[in-house]
Protein backbone atom coordinates (compact mmCIF):
# COMPACT_ATOMS: atom_id res chain seq x y z
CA UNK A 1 107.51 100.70 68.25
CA UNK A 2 110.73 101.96 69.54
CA UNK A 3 112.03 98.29 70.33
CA UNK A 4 110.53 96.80 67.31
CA UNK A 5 112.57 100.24 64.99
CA UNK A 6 116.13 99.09 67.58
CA UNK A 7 115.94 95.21 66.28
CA UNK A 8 118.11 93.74 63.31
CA UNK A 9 116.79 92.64 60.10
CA UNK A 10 117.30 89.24 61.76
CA UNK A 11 114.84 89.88 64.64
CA UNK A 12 112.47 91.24 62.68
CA UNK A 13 110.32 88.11 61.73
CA UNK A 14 107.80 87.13 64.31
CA UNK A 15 108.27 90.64 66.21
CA UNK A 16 105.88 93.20 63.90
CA UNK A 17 103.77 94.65 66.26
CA UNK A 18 101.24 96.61 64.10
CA UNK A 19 99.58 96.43 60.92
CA UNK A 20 97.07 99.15 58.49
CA UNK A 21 94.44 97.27 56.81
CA UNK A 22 92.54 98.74 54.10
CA UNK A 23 90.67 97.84 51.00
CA UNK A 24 91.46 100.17 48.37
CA UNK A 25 89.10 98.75 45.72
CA UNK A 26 85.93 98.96 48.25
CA UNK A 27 85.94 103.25 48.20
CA UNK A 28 85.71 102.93 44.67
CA UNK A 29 82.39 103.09 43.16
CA UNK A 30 83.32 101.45 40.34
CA UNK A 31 86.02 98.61 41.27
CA UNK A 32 83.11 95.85 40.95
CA UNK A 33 81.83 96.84 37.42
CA UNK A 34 85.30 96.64 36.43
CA UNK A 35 86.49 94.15 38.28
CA UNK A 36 83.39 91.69 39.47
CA UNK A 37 84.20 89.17 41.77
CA UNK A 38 87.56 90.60 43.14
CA UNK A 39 89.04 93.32 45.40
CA UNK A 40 92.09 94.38 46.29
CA UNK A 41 93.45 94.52 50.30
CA UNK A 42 96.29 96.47 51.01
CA UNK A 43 98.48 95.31 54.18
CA UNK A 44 100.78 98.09 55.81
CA UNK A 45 103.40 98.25 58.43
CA UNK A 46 106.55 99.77 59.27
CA UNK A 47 110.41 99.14 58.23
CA UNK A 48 113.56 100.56 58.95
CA UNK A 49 115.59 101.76 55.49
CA UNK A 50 118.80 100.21 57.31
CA UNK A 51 116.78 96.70 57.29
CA UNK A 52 117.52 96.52 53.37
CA UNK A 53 120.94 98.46 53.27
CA UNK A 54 122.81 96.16 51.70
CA UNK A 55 120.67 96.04 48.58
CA UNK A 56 121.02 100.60 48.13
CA UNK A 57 122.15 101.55 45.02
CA UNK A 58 120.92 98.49 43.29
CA UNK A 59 118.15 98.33 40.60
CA UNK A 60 114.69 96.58 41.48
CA UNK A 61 114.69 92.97 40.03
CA UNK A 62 118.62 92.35 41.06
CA UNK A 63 118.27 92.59 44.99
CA UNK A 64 119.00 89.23 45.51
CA UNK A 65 118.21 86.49 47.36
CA UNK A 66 118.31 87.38 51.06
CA UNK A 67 116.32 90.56 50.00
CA UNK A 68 113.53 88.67 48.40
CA UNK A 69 113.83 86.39 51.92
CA UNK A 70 112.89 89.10 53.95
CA UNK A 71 110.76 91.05 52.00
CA UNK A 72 108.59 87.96 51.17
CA UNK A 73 108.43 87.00 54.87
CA UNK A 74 107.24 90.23 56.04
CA UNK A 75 104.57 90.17 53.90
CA UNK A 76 103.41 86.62 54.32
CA UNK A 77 103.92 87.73 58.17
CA UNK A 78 101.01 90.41 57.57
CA UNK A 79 98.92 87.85 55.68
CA UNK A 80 99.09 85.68 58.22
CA UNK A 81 97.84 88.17 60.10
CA UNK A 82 95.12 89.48 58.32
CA UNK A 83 94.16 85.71 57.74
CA UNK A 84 93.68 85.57 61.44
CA UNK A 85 91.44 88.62 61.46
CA UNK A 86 89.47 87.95 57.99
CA UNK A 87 89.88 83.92 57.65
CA UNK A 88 87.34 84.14 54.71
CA UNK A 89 89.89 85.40 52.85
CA UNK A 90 92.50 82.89 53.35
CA UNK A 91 91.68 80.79 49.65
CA UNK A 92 90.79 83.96 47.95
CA UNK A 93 93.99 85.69 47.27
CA UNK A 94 95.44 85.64 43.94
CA UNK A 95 98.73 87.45 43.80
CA UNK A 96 100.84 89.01 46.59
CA UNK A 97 103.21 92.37 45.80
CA UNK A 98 105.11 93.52 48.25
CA UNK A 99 107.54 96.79 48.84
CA UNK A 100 110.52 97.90 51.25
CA UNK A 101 111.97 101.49 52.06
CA UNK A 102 113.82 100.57 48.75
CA UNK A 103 110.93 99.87 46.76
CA UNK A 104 109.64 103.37 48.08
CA UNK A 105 112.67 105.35 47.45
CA UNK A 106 112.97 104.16 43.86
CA UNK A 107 108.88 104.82 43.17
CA UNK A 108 108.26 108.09 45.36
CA UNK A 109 112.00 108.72 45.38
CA UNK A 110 111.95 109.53 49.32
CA UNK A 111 115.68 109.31 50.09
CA UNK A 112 115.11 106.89 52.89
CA UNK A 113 111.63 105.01 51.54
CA UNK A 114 109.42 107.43 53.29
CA UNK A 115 106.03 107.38 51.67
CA UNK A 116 103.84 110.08 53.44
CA UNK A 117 106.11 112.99 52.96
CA UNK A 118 107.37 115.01 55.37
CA UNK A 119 108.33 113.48 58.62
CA UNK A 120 105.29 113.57 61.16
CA UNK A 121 107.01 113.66 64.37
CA UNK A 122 105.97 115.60 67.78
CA UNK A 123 108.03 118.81 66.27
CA UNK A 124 105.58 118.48 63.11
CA UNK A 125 103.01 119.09 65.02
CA UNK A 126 104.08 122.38 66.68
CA UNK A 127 102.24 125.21 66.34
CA UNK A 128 104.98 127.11 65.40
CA UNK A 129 105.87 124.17 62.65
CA UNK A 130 102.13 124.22 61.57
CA UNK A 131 102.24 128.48 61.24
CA UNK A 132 105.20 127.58 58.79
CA UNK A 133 103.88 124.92 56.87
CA UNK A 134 101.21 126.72 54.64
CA UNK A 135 99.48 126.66 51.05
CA UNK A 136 100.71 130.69 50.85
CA UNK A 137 104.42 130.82 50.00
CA UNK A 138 107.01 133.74 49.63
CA UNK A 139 106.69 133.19 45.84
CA UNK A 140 103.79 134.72 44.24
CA UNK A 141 101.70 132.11 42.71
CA UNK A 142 103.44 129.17 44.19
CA UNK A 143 101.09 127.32 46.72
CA UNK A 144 101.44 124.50 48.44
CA UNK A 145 99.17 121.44 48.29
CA UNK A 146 98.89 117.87 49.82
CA UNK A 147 99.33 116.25 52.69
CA UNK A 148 102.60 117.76 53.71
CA UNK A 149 100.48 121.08 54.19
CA UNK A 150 98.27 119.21 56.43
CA UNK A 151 98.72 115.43 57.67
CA UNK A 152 99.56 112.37 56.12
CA UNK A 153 97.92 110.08 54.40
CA UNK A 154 94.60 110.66 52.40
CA UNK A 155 92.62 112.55 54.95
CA UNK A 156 95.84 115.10 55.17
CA UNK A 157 96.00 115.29 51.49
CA UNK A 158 92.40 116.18 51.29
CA UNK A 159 92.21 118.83 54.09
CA UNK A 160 95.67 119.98 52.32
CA UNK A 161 93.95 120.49 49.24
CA UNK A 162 91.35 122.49 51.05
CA UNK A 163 93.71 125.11 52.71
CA UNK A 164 95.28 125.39 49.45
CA UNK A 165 92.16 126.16 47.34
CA UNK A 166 90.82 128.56 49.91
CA UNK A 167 94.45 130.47 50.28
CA UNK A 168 93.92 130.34 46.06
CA UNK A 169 90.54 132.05 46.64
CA UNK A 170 90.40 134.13 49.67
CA UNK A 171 87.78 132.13 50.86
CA UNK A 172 87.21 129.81 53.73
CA UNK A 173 85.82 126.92 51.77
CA UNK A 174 84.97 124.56 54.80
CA UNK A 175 82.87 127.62 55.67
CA UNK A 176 81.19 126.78 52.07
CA UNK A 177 81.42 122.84 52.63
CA UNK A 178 79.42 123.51 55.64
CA UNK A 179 76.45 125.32 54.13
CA UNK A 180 76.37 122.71 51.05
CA UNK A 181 76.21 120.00 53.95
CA UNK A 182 73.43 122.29 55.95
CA UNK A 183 71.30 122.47 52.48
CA UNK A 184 71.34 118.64 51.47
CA UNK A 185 70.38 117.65 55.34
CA UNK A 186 67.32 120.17 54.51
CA UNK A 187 66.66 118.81 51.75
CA UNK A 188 66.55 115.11 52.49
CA UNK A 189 64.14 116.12 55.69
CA UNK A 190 61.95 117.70 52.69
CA UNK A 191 61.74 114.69 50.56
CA UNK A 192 60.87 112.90 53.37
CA UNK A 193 57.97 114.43 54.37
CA UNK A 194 56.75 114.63 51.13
């Protein structure tokens, strides 16, 4: 990662060295009833904010060419990819979006196209950082929430939301997740013997 973050925008093609997969449609219980027949796949990697430098301060649609060049490339890089790894896809794709740091910064407004918050470096994960970094705040009634309280991503953003509700109510709801978890085990071992 830290040679492929050093290279220029013009060493970037052909040198991505990792890629998140996920298919946002198939954790939703609904996506076929609404959508039968399709899905949705979302294909992640990193890039560097100065990679699209020239193009801050501009509006989205008037990026210009070279932007569009690179941007376009990445992603059909990543398809590619995925293709390789899923080739049943390959004639099943319909339309291809993709997004930079810029595309980020003017959606999320992170100042350099972060999209997962707070940085989550080695000094993140400190426990001194981590003792700071909690729901409670000096300001009474003012909590924190998310995954910045936690981790990233989804997983942080739940567990965040967790802390936060138990620092709302006093109460140490994984302690409570855990018994509703203990009580549905025993009762699926019931309706099976029966």
């Amino acid at each position: 990662m830290e040679r492929y973050c050093s290279l220029s925008r013009e060493q970037v093609l052909g040198n991505i060295p990792m890629m998140f997969i996920t298919f946002p449609s198939a954790k939703d219980p609904a996506a076929n009833i609404r959508h039968t027949g399709k899905s949705s796949m979302t294909l992640l990697t990193m890039a560097r904010c100065e990679w699209f430098e020239e193009c801050k301060g501009t509006n989205l649609g008037e990026r210009g060419q070279d932007y569009l060049d690179l941007k376009n490339s990445m992603a059909q890089e990543l398809l590619d990819w995925a293709f390789s790894i899923f080739p049943q896809l390959q004639d099943k794709v319909v339309l291809v979006d993709a997004a930079t740091p810029l595309t980020n910064a003017h959606y999320l407004r992170g100042p350099r196209g972060e999209m997962h918050g707070a940085e989550h470096n080695v000094e993140r994960f400190t426990p001194e950082t981590i003792a700071r970094i909690r729901p409670q705040t000096p300001v009474r009634g003012l909590y924190l929430t998310g995954q910045d309280v936690f981790c990233n991503g989804v997983a942080g953003a739940l567990h965040g939301g967790l802390l936060c509700a138990s620092a709302i109510l006093n109460q140490i709801l994984y302690i409570d997740l855990l018994a509703v978890k203990t009580r549905l085990k025993h009762k699926q071992a019931n309706e099976k013997l029966t």
